[in-house]
Protein backbone atom coordinates (compact mmCIF):
# COMPACT_ATOMS: atom_id res chain seq x y z
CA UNK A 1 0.00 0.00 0.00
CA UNK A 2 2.96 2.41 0.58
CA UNK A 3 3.83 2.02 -2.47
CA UNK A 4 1.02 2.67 -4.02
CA UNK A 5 0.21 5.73 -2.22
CA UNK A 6 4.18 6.70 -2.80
CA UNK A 7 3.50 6.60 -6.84
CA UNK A 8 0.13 8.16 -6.77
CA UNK A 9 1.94 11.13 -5.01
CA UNK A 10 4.97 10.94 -7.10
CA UNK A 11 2.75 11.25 -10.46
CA UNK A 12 0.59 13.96 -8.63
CA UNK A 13 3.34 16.47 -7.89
CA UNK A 14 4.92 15.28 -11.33
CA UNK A 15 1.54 16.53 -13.28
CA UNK A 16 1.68 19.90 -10.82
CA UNK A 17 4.91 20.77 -11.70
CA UNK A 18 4.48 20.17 -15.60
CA UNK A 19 1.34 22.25 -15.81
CA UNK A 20 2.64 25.27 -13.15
CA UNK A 21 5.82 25.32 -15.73
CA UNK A 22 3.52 25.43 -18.78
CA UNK A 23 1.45 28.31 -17.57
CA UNK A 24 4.91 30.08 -16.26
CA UNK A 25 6.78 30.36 -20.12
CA UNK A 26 3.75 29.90 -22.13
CA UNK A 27 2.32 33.30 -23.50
CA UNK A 28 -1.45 33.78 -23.51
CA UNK A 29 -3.11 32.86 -26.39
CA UNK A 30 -5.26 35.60 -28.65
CA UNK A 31 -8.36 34.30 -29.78
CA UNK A 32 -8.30 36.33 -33.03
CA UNK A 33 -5.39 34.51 -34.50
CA UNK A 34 -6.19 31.14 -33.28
CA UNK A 35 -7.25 28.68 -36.29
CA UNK A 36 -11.12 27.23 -36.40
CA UNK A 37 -12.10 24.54 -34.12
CA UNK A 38 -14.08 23.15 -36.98
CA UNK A 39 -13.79 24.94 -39.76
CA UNK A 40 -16.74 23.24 -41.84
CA UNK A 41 -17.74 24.72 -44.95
CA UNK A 42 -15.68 28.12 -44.06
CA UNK A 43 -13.25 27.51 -47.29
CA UNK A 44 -10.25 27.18 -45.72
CA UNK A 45 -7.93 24.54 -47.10
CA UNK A 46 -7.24 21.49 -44.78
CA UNK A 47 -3.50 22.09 -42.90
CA UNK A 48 -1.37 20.19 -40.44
CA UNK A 49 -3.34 17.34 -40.32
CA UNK A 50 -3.52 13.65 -41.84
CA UNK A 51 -6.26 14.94 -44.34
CA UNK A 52 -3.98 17.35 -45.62
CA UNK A 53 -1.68 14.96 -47.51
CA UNK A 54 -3.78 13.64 -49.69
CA UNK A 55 -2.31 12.88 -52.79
CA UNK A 56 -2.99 15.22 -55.92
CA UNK A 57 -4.67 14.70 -59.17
């Protein structure tokens, strides 16, 4: 049970410290220049993604 409890608290304060670091060098974002979630019938070409390597005609 110790250990148990030891890893639980290990991955805990291992999560923390990721996500306090993040949020310390990260800048905030700007909603105006942030892509689409779902960009569905907008016209923009698909980008970055598996869909966007589709091979052309």
């Amino acid at each position: 049970m110790l250990t148990r409890r030891l890893t639980a608290t290990a991955t805990l304060a291992l999560i923390t410290a990721i996500i306090i670091a993040d949020l310390a060098t990260s800048l905030p974002l700007d909603p105006f220049r942030a892509p689409p979630a779902i960009a569905l019938g907008s016209g923009q070409a698909a980008s970055g993604a598996h869909c966007a390597a589709l091979p052309g005609r």
